[in-house]
N, C-alpha and C. Protein backbone atom coordinates (compact mmCIF):
# COMPACT_ATOMS: atom_id res chain seq x y z
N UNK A 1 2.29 -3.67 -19.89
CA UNK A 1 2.22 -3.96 -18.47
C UNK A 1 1.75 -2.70 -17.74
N UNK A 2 0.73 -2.88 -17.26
CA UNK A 2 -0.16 -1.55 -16.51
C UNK A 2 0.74 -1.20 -15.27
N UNK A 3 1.05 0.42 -14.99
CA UNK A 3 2.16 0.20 -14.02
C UNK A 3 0.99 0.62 -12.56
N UNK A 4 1.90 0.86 -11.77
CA UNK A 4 0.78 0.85 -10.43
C UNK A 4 0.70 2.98 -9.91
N UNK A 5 -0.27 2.63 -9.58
CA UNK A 5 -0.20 4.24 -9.49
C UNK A 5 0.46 5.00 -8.67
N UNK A 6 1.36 6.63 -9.37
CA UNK A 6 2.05 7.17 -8.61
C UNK A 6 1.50 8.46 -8.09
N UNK A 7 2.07 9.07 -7.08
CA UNK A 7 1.40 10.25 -6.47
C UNK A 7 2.64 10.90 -6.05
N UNK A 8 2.66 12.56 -6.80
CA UNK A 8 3.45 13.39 -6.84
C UNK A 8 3.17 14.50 -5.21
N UNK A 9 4.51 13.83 -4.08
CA UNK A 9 4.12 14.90 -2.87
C UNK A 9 5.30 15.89 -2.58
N UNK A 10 4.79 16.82 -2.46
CA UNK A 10 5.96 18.23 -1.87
C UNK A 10 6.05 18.16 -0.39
N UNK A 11 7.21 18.21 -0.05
CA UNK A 11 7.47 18.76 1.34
C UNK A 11 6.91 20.45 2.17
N UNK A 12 6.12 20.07 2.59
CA UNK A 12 5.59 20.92 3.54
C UNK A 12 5.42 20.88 4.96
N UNK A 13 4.85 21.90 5.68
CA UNK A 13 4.77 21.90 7.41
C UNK A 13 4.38 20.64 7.78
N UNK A 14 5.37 20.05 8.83
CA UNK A 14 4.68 18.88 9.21
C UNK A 14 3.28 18.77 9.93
N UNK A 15 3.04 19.86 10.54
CA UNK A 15 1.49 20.00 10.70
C UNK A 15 0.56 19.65 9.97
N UNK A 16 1.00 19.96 8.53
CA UNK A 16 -0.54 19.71 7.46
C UNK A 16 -0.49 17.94 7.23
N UNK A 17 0.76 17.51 6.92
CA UNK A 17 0.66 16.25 7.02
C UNK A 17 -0.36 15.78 7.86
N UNK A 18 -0.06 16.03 9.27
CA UNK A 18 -1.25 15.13 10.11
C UNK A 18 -3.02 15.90 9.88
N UNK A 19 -3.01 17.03 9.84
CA UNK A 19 -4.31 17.19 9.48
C UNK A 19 -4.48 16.12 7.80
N UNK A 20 -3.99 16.24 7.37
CA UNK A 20 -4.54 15.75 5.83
C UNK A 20 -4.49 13.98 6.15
N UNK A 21 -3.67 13.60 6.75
CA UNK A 21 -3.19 12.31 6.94
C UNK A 21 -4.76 11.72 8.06
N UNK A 22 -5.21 12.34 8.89
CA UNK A 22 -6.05 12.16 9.86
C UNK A 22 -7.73 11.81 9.33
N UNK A 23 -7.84 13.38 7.91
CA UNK A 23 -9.32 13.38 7.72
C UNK A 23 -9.25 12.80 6.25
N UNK A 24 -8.34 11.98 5.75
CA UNK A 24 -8.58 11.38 4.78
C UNK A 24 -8.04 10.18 3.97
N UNK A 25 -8.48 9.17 3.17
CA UNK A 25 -8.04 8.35 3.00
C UNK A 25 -7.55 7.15 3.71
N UNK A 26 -7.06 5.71 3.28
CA UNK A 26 -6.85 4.46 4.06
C UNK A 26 -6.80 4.78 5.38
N UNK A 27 -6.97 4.04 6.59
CA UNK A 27 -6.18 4.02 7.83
C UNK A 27 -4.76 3.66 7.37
N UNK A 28 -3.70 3.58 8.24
CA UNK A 28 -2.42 2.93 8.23
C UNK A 28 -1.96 2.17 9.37
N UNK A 29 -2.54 0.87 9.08
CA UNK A 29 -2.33 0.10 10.38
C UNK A 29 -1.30 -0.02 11.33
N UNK A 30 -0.06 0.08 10.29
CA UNK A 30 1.05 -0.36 11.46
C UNK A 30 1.90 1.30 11.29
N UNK A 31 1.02 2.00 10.83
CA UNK A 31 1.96 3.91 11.00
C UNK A 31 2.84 3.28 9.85
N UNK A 32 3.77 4.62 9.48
CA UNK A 32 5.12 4.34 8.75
C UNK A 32 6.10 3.55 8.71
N UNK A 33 6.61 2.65 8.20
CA UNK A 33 7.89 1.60 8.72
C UNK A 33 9.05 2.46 7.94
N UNK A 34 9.86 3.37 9.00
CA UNK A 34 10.72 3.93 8.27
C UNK A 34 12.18 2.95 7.37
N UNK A 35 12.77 3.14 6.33
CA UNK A 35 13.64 2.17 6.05
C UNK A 35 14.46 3.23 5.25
N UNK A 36 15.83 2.07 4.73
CA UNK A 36 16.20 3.08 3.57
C UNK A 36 17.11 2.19 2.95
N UNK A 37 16.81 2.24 1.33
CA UNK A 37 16.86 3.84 0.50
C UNK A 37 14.89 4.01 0.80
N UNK A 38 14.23 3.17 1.23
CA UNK A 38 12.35 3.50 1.32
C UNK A 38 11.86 3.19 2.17
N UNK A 39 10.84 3.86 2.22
CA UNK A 39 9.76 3.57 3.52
C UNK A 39 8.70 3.17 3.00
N UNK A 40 7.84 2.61 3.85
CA UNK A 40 6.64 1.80 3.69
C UNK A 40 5.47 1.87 4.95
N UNK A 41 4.19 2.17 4.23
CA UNK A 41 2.99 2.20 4.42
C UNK A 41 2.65 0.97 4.37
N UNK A 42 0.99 1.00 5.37
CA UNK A 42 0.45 -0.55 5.08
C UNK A 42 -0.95 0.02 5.47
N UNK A 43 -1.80 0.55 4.34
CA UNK A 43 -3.22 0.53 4.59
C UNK A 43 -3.76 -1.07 4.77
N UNK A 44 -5.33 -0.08 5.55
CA UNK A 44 -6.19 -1.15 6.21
C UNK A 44 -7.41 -1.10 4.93
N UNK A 45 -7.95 -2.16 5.35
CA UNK A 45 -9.18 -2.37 4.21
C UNK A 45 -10.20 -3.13 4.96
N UNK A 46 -11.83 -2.30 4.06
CA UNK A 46 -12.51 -3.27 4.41
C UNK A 46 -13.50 -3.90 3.60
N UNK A 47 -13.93 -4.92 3.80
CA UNK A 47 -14.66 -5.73 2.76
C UNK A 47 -16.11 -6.49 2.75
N UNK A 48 -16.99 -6.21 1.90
CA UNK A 48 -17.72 -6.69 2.30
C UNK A 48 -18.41 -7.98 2.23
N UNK A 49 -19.30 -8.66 2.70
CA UNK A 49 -19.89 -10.09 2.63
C UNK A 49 -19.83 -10.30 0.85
N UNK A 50 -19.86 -11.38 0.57
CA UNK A 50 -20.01 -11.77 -0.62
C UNK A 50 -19.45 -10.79 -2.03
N UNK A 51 -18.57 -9.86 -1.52
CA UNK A 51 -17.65 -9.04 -2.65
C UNK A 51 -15.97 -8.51 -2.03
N UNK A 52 -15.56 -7.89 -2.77
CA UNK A 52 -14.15 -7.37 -2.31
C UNK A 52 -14.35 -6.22 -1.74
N UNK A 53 -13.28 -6.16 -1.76
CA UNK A 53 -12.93 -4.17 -0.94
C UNK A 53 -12.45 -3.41 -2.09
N UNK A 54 -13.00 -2.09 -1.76
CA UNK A 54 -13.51 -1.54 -3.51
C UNK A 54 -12.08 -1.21 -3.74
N UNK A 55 -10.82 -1.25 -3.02
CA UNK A 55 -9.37 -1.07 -3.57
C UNK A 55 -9.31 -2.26 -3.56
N UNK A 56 -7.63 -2.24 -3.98
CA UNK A 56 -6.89 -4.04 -3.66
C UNK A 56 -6.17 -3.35 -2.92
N UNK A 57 -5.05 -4.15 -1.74
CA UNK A 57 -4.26 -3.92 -1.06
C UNK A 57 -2.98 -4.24 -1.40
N UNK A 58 -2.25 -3.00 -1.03
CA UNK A 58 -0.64 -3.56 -1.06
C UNK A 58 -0.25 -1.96 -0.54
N UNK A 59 1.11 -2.25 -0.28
CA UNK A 59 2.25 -1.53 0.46
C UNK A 59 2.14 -0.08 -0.53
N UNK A 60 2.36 1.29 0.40
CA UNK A 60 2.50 2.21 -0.57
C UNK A 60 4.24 2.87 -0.13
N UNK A 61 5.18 2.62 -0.71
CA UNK A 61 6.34 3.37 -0.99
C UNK A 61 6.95 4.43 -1.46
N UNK A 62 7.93 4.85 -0.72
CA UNK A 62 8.81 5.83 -1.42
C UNK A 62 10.53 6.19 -0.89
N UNK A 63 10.76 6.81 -1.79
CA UNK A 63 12.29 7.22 -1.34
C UNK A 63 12.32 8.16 0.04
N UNK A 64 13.28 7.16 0.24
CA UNK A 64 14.03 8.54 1.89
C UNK A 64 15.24 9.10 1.10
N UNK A 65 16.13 8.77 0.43
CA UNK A 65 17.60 9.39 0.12
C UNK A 65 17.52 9.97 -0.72
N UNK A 66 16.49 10.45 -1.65
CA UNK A 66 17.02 11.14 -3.17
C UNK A 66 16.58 10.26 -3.97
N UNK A 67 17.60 10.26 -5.43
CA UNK A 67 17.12 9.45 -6.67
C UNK A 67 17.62 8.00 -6.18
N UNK A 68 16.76 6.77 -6.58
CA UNK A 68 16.87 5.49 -5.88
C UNK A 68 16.44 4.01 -7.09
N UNK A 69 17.22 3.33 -7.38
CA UNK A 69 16.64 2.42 -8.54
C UNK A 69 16.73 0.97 -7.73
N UNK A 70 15.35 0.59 -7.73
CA UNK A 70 15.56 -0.74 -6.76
C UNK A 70 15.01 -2.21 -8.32
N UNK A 71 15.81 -3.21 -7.71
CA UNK A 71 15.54 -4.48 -8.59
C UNK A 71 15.30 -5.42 -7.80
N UNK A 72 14.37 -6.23 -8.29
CA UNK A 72 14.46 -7.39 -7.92
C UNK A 72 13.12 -7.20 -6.43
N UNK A 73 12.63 -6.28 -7.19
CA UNK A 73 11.63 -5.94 -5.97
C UNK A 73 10.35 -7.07 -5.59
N UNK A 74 9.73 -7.39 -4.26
CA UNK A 74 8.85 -8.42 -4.34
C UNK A 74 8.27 -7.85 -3.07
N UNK A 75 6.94 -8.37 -3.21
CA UNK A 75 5.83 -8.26 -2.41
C UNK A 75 5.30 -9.42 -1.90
N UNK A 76 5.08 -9.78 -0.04
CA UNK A 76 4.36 -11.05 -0.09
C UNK A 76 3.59 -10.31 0.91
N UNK A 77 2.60 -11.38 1.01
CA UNK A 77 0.98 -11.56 1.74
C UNK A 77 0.26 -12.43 2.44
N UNK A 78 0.25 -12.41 3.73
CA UNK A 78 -0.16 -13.87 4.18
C UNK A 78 -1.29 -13.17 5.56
N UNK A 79 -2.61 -14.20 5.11
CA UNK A 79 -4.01 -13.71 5.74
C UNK A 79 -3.98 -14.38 7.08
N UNK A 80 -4.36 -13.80 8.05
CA UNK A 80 -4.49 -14.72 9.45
C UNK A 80 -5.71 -14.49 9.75
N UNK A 81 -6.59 -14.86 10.75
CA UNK A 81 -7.67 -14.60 11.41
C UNK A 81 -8.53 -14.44 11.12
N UNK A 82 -9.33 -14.74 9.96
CA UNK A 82 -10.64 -14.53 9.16
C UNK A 82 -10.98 -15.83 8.23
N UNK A 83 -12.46 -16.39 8.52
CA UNK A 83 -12.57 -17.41 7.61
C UNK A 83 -13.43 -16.92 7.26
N UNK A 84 -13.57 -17.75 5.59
CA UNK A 84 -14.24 -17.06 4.48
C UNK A 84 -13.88 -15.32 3.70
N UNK A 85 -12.43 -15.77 3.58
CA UNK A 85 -12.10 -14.42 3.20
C UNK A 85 -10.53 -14.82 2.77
N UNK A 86 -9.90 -14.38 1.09
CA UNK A 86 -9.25 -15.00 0.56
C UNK A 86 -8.36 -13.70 -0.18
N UNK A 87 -7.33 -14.19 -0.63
CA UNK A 87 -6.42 -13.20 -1.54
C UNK A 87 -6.07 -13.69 -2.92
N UNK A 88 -6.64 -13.33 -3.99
CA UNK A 88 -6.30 -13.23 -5.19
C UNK A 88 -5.38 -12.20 -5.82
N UNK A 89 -4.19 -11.96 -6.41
CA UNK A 89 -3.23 -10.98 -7.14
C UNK A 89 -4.43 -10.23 -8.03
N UNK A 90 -4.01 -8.89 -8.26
CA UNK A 90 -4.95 -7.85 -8.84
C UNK A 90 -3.81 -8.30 -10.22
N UNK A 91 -5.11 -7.91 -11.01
CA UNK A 91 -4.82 -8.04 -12.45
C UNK A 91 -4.04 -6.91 -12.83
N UNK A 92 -4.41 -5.58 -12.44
CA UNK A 92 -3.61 -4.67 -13.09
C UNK A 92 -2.52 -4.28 -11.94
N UNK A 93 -1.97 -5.14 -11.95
CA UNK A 93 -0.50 -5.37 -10.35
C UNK A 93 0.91 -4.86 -11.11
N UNK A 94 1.03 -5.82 -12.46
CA UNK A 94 2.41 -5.27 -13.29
C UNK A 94 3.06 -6.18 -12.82
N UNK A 95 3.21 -7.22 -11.48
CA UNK A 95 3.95 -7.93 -11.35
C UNK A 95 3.76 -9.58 -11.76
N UNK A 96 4.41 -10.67 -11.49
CA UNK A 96 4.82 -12.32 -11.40
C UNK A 96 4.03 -12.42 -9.89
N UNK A 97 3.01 -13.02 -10.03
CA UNK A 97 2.49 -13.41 -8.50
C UNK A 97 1.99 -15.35 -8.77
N UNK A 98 2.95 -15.61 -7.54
CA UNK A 98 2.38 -17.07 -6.93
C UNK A 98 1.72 -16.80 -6.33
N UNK A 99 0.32 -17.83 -5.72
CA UNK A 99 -0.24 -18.09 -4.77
C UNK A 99 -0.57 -19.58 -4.57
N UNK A 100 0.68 -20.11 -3.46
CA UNK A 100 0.39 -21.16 -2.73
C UNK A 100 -0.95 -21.49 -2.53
N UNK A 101 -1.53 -20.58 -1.32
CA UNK A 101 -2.63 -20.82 -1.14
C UNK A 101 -3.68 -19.82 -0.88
N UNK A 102 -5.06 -19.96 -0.74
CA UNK A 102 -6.25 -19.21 -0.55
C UNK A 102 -5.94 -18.04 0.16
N UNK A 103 -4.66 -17.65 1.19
CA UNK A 103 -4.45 -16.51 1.97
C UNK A 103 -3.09 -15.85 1.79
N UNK A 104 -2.12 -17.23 1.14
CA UNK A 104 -1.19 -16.33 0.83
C UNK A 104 -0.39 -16.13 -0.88
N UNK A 105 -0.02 -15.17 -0.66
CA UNK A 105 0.51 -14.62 -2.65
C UNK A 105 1.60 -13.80 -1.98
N UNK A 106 2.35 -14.11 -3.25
CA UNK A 106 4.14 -13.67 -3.59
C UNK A 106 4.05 -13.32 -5.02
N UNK A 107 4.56 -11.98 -5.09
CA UNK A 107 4.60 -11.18 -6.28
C UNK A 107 5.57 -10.38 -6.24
N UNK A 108 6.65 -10.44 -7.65
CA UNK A 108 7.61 -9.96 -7.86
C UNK A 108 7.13 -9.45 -8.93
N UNK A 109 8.51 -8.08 -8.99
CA UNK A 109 8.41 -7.56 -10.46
C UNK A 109 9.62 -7.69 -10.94
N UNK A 110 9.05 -7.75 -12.42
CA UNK A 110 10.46 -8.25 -13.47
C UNK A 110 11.19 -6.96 -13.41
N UNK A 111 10.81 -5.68 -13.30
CA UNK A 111 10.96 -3.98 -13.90
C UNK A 111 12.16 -3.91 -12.56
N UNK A 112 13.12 -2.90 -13.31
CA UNK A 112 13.79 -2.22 -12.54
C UNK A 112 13.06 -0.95 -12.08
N UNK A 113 12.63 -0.32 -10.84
CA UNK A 113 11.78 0.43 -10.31
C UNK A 113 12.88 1.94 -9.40
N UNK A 114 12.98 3.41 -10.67
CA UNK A 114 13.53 4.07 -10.21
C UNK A 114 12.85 5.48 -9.90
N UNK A 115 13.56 5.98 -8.79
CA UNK A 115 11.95 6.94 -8.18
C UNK A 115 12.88 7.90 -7.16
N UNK A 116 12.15 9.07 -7.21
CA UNK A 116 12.66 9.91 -5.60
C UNK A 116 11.49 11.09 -5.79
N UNK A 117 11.19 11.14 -4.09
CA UNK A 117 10.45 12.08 -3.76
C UNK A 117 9.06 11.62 -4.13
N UNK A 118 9.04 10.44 -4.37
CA UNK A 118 7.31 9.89 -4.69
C UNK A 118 7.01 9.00 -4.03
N UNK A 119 5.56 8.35 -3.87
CA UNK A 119 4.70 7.46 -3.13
C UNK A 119 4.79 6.71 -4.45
N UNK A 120 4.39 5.51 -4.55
CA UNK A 120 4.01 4.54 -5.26
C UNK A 120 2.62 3.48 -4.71
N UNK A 121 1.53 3.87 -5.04
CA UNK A 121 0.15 3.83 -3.70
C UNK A 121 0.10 2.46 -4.36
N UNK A 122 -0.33 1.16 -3.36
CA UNK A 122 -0.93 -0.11 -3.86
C UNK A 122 0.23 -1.28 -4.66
N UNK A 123 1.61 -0.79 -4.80
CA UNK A 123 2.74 -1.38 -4.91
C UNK A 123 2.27 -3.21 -5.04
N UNK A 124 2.16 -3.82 -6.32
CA UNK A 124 2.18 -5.18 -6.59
C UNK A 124 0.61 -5.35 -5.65
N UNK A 125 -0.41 -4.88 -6.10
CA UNK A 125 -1.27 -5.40 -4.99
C UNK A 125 -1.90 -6.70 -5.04
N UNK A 126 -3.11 -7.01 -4.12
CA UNK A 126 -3.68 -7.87 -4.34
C UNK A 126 -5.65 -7.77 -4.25
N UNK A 127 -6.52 -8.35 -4.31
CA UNK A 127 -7.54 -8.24 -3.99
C UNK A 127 -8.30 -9.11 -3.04
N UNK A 128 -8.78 -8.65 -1.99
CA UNK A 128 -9.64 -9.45 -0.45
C UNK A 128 -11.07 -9.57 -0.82
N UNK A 129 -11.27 -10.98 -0.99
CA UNK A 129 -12.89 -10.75 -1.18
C UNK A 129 -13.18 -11.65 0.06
N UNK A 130 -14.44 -11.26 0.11
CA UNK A 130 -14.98 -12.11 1.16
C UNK A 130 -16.10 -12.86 1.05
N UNK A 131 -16.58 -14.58 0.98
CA UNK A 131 -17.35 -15.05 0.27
C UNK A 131 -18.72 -14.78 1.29
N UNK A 132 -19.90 -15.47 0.94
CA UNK A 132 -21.33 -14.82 1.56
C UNK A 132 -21.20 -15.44 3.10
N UNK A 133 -20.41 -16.53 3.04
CA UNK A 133 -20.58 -17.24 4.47
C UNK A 133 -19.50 -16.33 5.74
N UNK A 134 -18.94 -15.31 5.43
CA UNK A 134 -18.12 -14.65 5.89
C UNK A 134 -18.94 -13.59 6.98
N UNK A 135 -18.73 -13.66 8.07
CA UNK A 135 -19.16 -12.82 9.55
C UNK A 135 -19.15 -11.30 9.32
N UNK A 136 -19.99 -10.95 9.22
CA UNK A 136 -19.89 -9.07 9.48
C UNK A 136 -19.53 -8.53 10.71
N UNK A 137 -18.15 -7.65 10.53
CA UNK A 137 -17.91 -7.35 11.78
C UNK A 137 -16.10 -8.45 12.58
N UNK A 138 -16.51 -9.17 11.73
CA UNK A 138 -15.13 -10.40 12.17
C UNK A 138 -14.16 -9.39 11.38
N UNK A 139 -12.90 -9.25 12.15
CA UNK A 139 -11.42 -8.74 11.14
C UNK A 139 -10.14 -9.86 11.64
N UNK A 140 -9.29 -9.24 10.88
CA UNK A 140 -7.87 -10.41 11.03
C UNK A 140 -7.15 -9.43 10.43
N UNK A 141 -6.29 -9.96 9.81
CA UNK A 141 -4.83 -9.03 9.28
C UNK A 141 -4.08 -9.64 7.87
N UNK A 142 -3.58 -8.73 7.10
CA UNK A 142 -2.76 -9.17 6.50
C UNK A 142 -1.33 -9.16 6.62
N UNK A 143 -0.38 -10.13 6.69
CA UNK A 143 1.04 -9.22 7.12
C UNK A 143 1.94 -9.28 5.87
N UNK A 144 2.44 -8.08 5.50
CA UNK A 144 2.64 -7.64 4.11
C UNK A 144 4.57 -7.30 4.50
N UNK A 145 5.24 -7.86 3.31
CA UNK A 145 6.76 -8.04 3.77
C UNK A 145 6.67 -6.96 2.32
N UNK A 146 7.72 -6.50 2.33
CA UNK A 146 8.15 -5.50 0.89
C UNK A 146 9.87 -5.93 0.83
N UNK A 147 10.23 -6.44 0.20
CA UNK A 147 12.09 -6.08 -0.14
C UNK A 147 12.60 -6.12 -1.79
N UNK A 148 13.54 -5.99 -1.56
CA UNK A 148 14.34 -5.70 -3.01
C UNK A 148 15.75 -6.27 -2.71
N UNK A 149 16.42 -5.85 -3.71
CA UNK A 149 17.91 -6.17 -3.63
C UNK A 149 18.67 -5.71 -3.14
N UNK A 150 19.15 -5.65 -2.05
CA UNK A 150 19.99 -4.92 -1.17
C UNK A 150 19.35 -4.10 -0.22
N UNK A 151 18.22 -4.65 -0.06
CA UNK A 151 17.43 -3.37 0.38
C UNK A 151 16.87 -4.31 1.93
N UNK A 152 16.95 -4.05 3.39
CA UNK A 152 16.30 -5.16 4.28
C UNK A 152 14.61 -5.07 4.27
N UNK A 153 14.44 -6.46 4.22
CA UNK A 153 13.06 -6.45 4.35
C UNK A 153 12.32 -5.96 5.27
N UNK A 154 11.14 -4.97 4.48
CA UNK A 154 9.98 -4.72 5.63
C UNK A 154 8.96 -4.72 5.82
N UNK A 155 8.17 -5.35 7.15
CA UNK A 155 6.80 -6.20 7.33
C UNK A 155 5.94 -5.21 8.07
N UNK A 156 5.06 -5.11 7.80
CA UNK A 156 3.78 -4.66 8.48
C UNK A 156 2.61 -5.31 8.48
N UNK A 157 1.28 -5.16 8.98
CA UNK A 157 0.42 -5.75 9.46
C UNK A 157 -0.83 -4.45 8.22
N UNK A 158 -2.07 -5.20 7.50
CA UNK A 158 -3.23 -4.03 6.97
C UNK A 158 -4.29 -4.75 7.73
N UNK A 159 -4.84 -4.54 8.62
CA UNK A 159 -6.45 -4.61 9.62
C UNK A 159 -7.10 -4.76 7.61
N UNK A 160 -7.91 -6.02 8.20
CA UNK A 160 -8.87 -6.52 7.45
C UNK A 160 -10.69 -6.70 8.24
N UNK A 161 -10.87 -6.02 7.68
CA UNK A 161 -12.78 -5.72 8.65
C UNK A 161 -13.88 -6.47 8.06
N UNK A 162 -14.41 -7.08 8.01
CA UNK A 162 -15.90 -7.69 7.17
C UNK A 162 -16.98 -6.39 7.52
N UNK A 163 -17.45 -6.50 6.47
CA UNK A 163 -18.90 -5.04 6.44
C UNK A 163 -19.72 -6.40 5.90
N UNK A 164 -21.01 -5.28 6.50
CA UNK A 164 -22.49 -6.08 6.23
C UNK A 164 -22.48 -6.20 4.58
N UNK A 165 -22.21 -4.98 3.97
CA UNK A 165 -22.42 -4.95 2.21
C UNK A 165 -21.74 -4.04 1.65
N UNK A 166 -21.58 -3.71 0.96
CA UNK A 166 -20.72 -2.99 -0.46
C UNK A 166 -21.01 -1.33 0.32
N UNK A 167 -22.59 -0.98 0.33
CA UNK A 167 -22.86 0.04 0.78
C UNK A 167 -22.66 0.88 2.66
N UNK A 168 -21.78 -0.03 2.99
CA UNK A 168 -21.45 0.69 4.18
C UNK A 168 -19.97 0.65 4.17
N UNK A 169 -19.45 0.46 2.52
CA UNK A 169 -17.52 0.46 2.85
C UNK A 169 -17.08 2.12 2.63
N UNK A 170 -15.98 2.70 3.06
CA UNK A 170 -15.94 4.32 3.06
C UNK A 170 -15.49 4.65 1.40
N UNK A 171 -16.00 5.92 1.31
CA UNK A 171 -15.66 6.23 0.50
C UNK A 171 -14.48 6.50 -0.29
N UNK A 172 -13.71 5.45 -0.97
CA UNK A 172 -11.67 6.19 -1.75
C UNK A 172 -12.42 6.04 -2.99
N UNK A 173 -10.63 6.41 -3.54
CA UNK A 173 -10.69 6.95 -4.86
C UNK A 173 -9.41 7.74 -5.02
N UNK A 174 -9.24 8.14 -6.14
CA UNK A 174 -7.86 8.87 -6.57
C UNK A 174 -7.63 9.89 -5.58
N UNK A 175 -8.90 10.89 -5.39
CA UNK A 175 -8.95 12.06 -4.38
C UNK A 175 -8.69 11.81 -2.92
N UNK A 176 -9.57 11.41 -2.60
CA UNK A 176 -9.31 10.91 -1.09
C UNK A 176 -8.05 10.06 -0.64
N UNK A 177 -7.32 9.11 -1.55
CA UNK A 177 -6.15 8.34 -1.68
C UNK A 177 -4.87 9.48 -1.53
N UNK A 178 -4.99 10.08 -2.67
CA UNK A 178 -3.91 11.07 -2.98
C UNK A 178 -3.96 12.37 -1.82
N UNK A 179 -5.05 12.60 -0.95
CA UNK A 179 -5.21 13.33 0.18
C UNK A 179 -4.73 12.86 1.00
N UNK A 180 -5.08 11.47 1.78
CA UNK A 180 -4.58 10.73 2.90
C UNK A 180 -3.02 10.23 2.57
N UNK A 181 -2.57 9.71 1.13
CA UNK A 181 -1.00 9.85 1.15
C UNK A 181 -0.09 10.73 1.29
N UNK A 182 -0.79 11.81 0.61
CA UNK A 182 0.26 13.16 1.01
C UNK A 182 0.21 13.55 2.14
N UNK A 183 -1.08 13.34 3.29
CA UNK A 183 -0.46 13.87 4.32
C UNK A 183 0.23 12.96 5.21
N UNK A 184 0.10 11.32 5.01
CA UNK A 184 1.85 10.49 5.64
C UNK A 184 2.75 11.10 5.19
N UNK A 185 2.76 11.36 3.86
CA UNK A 185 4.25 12.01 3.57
C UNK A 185 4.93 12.91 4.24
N UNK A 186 3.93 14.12 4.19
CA UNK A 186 4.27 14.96 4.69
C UNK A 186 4.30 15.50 6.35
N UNK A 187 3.76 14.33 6.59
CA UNK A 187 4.38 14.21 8.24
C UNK A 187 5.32 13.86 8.67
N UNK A 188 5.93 12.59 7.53
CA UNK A 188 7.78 12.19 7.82
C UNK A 188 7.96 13.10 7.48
N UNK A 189 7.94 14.09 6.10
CA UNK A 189 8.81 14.88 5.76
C UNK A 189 9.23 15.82 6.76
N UNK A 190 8.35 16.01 7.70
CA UNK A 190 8.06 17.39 8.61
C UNK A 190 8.82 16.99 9.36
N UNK A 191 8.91 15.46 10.55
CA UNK A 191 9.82 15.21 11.50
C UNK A 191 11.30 14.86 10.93
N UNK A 192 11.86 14.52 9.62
CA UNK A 192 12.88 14.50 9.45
C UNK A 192 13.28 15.44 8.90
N UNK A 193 12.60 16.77 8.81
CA UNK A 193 13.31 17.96 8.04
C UNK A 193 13.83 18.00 6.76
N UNK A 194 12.88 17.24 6.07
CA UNK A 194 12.81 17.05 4.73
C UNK A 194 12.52 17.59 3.84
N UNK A 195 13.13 18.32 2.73
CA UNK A 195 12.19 19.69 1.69
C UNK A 195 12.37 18.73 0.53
N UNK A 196 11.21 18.89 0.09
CA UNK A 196 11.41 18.33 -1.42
C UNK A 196 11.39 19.68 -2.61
N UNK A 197 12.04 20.34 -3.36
CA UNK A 197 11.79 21.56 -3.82
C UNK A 197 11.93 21.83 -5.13
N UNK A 198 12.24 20.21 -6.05
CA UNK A 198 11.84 20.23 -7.17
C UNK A 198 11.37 18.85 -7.96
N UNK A 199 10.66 19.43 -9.09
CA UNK A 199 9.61 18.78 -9.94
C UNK A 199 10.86 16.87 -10.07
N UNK A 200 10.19 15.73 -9.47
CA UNK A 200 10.95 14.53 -9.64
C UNK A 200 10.31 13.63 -10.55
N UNK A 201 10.81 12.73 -10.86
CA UNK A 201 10.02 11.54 -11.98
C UNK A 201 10.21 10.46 -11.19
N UNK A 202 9.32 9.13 -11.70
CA UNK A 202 9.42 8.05 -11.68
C UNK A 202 9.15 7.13 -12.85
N UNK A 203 10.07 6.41 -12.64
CA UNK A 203 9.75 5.56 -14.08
C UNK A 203 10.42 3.98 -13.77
N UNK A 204 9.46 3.34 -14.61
CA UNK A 204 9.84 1.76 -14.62
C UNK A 204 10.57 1.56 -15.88
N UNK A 205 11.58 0.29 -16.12
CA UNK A 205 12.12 0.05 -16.95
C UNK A 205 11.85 -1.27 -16.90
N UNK A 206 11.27 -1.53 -18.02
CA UNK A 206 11.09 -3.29 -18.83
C UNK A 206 12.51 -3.88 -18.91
């Protein structure tokens, strides 16, 4: 089971957070949804006519309290405001995903999921394609719920954009991803006076 990718961030000046957070990587549509024992991100995406958006989308997480083991974790997804434009579960997700229908998917994971001091980027995602009859320039939203077991659920909104073609979507990737996450991080870290000051793990359990 392919797990979803993690990104190792240190606590630093909350200043650099927002420079790094500003000139790189996803937008974050609805800012931070602080929670706890985690918080949650909700990048924006955009997609173009007759293909997907060169990521898949989903929630990026992490610990607020320290070391944290959540179960029973699930991800849902439901598309508003865009026709000709659909959600399929990403293959390399790791999770159990239904999809009712063409806009919305529910995906759980079987794994007990234990972690501190890390992001978890794209958490159970999914993939937005958009078929040829789809408007360039039309957006809508996805509104993305995250909970676990004991944990209260939390919803945010990812801005969904139609592009003319493949060649005008921005440039991500591991670099630019892992740039623009560390500096959300490290902008909560900065307003809650947060040090992170040693080497942490994450790991899933089957």
């Amino acid at each position: 089971m392919r797990l979803p990718n993690v990104r190792r961030v240190t606590g630093v000046l909350a200043v650099t957070g927002v420079l790094l957070a500003t000139t790189a990587g996803p937008a974050l549509a609805g800012g931070v949804h602080e929670g706890n024992p985690v918080s949650v991100a909700f990048p924006d995406l955009d997609v173009p006519v007759g293909g997907s958006g060169v990521d898949p989308l989903g929630p990026n997480i992490w610990s607020t309290i320290g070391p944290t083991t959540l179960t029973e974790a699930k991800v849902t997804y439901h598309l508003t405001g865009l026709k000709g434009v659909h959600l399929t579960p990403s293959k390399d997700g790791g999770g159990d995903c239904l999809q009712p229908s063409p806009t919305q998917v529910t995906c759980s994971d079987p794994r007990d999921l234990s972690f501190e001091g890390e992001t978890i980027e794209l958490y159970l995602p999914v993939v937005v394609t958009a078929a040829k009859s789809a408007k360039p320039g039309d957006t809508g939203q996805v509104t993305i719920t995250f909970s676990a077991k004991g944990v209260p659920p939390i919803t945010g909104t990812s801005k969904i954009r139609v592009t003319g073609d493949r060649t005008s979507l921005p440039v991500t990737g591991s670099i630019t991803g892992w740039i623009g996450g560390l500096g959300v991080l490290l902008l909560v870290a900065g307003a809650l006076g947060v040090r992170v000051a040693r080497r942490r793990q994450v790991r899933f359990v089957s």
